[in-house]
Protein backbone atom coordinates (compact mmCIF):
# COMPACT_ATOMS: atom_id res chain seq x y z
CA UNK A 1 169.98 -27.36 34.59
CA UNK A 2 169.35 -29.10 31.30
CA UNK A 3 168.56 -32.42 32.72
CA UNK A 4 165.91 -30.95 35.34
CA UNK A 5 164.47 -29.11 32.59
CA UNK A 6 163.88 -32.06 30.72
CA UNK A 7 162.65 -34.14 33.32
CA UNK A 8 159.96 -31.70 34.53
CA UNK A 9 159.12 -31.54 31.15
CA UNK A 10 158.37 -34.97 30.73
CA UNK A 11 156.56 -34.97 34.39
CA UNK A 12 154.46 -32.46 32.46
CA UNK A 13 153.84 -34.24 29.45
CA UNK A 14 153.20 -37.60 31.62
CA UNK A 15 150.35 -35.67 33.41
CA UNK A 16 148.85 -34.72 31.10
CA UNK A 17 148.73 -37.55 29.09
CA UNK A 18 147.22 -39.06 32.23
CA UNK A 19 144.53 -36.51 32.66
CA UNK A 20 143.14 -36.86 28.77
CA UNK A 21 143.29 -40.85 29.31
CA UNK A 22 141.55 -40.90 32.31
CA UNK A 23 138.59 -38.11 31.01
CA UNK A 24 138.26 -40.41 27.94
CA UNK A 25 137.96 -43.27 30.02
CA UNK A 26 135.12 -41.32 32.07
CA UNK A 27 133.12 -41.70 29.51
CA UNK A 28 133.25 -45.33 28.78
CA UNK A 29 130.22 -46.36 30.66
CA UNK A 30 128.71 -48.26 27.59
CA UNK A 31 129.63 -51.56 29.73
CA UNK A 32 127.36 -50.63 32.63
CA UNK A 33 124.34 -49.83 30.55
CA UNK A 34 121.98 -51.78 29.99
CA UNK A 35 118.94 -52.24 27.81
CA UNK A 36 115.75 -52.96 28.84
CA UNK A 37 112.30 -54.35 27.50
CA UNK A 38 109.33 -55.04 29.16
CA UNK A 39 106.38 -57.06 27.53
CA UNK A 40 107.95 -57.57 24.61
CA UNK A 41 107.31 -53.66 23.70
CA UNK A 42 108.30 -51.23 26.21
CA UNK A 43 111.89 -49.92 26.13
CA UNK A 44 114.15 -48.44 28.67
CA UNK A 45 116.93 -47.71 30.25
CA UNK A 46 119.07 -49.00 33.03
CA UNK A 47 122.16 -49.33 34.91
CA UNK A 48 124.03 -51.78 37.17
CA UNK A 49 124.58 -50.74 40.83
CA UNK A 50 126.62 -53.99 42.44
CA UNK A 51 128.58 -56.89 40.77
CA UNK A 52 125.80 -59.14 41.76
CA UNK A 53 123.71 -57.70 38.29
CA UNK A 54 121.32 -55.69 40.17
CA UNK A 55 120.04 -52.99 37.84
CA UNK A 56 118.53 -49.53 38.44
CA UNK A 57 115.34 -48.43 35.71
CA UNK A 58 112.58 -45.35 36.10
CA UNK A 59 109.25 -47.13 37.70
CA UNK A 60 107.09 -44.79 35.14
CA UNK A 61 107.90 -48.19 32.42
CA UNK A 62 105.33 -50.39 34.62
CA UNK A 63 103.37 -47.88 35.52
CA UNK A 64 100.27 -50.18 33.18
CA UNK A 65 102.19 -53.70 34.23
CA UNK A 66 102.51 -53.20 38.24
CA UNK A 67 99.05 -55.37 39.38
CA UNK A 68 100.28 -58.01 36.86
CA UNK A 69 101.26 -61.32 38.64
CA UNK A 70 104.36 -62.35 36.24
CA UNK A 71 105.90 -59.01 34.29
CA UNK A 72 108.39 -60.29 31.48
CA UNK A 73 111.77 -58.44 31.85
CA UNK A 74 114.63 -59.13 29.29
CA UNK A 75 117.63 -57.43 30.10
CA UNK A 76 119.94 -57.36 26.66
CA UNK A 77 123.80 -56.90 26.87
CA UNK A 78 125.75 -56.99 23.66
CA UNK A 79 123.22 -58.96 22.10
CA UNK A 80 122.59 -61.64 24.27
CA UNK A 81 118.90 -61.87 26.36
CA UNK A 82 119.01 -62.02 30.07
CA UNK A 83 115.48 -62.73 32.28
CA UNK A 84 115.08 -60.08 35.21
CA UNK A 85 112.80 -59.63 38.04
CA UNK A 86 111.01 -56.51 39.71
CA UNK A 87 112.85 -56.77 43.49
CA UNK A 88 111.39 -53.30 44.33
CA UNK A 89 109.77 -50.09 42.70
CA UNK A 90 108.53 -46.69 43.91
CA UNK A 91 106.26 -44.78 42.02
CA UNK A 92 106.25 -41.63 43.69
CA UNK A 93 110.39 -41.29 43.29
CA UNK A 94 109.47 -43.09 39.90
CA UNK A 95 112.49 -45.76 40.91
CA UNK A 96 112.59 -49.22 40.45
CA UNK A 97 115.35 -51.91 41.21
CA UNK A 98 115.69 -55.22 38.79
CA UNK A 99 117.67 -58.35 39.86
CA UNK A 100 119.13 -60.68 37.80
CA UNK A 101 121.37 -63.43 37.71
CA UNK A 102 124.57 -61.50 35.56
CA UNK A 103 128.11 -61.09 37.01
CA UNK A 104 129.78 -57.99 36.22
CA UNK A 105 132.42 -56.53 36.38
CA UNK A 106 131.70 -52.30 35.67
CA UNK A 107 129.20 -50.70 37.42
CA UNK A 108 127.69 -46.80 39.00
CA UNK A 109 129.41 -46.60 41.62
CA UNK A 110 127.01 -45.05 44.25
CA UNK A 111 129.29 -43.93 47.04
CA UNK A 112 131.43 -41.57 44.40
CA UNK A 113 129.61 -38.21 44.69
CA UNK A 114 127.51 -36.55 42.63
CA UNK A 115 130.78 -34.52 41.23
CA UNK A 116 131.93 -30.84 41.09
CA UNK A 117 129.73 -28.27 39.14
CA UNK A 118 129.39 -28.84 35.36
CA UNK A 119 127.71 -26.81 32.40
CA UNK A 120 127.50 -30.21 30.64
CA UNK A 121 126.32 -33.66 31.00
CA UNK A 122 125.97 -36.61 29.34
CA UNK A 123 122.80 -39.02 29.20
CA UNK A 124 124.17 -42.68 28.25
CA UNK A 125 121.35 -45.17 27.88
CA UNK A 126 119.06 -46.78 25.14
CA UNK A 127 117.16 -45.28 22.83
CA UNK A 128 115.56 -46.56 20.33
CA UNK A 129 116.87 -48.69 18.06
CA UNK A 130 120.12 -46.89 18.95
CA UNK A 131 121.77 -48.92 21.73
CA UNK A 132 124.28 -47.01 24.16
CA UNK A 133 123.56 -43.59 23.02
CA UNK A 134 125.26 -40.55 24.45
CA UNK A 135 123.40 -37.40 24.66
CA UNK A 136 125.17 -34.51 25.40
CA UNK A 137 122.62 -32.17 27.37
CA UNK A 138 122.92 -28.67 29.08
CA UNK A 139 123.29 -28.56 33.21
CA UNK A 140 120.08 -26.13 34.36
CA UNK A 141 119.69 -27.05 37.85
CA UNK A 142 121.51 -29.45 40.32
CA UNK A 143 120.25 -30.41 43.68
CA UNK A 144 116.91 -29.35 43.62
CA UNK A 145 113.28 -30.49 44.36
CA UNK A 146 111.61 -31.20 41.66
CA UNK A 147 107.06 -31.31 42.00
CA UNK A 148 105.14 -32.34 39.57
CA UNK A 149 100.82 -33.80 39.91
CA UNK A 150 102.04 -37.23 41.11
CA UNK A 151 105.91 -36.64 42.06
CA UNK A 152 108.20 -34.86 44.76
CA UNK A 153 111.42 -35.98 44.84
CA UNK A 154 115.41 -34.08 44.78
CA UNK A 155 116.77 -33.95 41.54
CA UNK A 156 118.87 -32.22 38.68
CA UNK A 157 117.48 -30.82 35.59
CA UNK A 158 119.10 -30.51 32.39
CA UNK A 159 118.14 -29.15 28.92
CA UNK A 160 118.56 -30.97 25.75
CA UNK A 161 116.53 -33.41 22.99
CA UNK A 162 116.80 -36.79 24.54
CA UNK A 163 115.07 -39.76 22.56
CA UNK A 164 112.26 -42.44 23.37
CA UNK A 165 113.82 -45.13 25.30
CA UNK A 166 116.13 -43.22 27.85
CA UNK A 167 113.93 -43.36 30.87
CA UNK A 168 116.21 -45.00 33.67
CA UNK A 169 119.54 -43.93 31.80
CA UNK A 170 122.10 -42.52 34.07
CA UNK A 171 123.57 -39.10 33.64
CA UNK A 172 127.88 -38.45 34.16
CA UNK A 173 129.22 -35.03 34.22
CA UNK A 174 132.18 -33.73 32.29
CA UNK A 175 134.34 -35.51 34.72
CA UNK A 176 132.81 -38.87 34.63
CA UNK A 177 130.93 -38.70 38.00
CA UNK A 178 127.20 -39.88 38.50
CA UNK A 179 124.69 -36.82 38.26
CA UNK A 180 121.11 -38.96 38.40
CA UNK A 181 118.82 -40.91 37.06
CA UNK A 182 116.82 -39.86 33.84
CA UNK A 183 113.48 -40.09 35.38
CA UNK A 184 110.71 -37.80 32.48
CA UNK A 185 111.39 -34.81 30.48
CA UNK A 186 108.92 -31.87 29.90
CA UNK A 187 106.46 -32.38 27.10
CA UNK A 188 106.37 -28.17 25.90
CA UNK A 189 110.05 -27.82 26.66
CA UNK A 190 113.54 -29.74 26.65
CA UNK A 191 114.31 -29.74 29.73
CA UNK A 192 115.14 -33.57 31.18
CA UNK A 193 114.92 -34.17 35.18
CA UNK A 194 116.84 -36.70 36.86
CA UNK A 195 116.73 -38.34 40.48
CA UNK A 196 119.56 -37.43 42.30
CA UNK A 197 121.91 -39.73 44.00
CA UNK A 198 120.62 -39.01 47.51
CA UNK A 199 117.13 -40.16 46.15
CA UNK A 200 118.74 -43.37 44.56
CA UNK A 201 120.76 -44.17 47.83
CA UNK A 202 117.52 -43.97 50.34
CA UNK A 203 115.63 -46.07 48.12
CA UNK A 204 118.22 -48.77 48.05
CA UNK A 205 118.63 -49.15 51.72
CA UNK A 206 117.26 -52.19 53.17
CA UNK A 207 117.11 -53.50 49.49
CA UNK A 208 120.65 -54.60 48.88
């Protein structure tokens, strides 16, 4: 009796030691992140999608660039400069896809769900000059259409004080899982709204 006592106790203790390691790990996403500037004086956010380097950013950052022939894009990971180039951008689901020429390793992984429900989220991205910031923000909605004067798209919206530069971060629940893009926040409020995975996933077919 002793012995099965002690080894369902250390079952136990093995579990959850797995379960903390694994939510700490969930929110190690520092290494898919990825900082953005564009002309030398916008900054934003972005994410890798694929091993190949491809990165995901909000559109809204060229909304003044877009008729230019040749739009400089450095891409900066752990302080070394990387040259990227606009493969594809919609404005109305304020989404746009960068390619460059970076292996990596850790990325979103799209196909994963958007996760179970969560009071909490986290924004991970670049603000500025505070590189792979983590905002912890309030879960309003999930799953919902979100209209504005120029947009319509399906999206999450969370509440919170999110800095300048986090346009195109990604957004991971409690649990680790990918919740959406940042894509604007409300200029009267704090509310944040983010393009949701489904939104992400239609605009990258036939792109990849």
């Amino acid at each position: 009796m002793g012995k099965r006592l002690c080894v369902i106790l250390i079952v136990i203790v093995c579990l959850v030691f797995c379960s903390c390691h694994n939510k700490n790990q969930s929110f190690d996403h520092d290494a898919v992140c990825a900082e953005i500037t564009i002309e030398d004086n916008i900054l934003a956010s972005g994410f890798f999608i694929n091993s190949k380097g491809d990165i995901l950013t909000a559109a809204h950052s060229f909304s003044n660039l877009y008729q230019l022939f040749d739009i400089s894009i450095c891409v900066n990971i752990n302080g070394q400069a990387y040259q990227a180039m606009l493969k594809s951008i919609n404005f109305d689901k304020d989404i746009a896809l960068l390619s460059t020429n970076i292996s990596v390793s850790k990325f979103v992984d799209l196909g994963s769900g958007t996760g179970a429900k969560s009071k909490y989220a986290y924004v991970i991205g670049n603000a500025k000059e505070h590189k792979n910031t983590q905002t912890k923000v309030k879960v309003v909605y999930n799953n919902v259409m979100i209209e504005t004067d120029t947009k319509s798209y399906l999206g999450a919206v969370f509440e919170g004080d999110i800095a300048q530069g986090l346009s195109g971060a990604p957004v991971f629940d409690n649990n680790g899982c990918f919740l959406g893009m940042v894509v604007g926040k409300g200029t009267k409020n704090k509310q944040i709204y983010a393009l949701s995975l489904a939104e992400i996933n239609n605009f990258l077919i036939g792109d990849i």
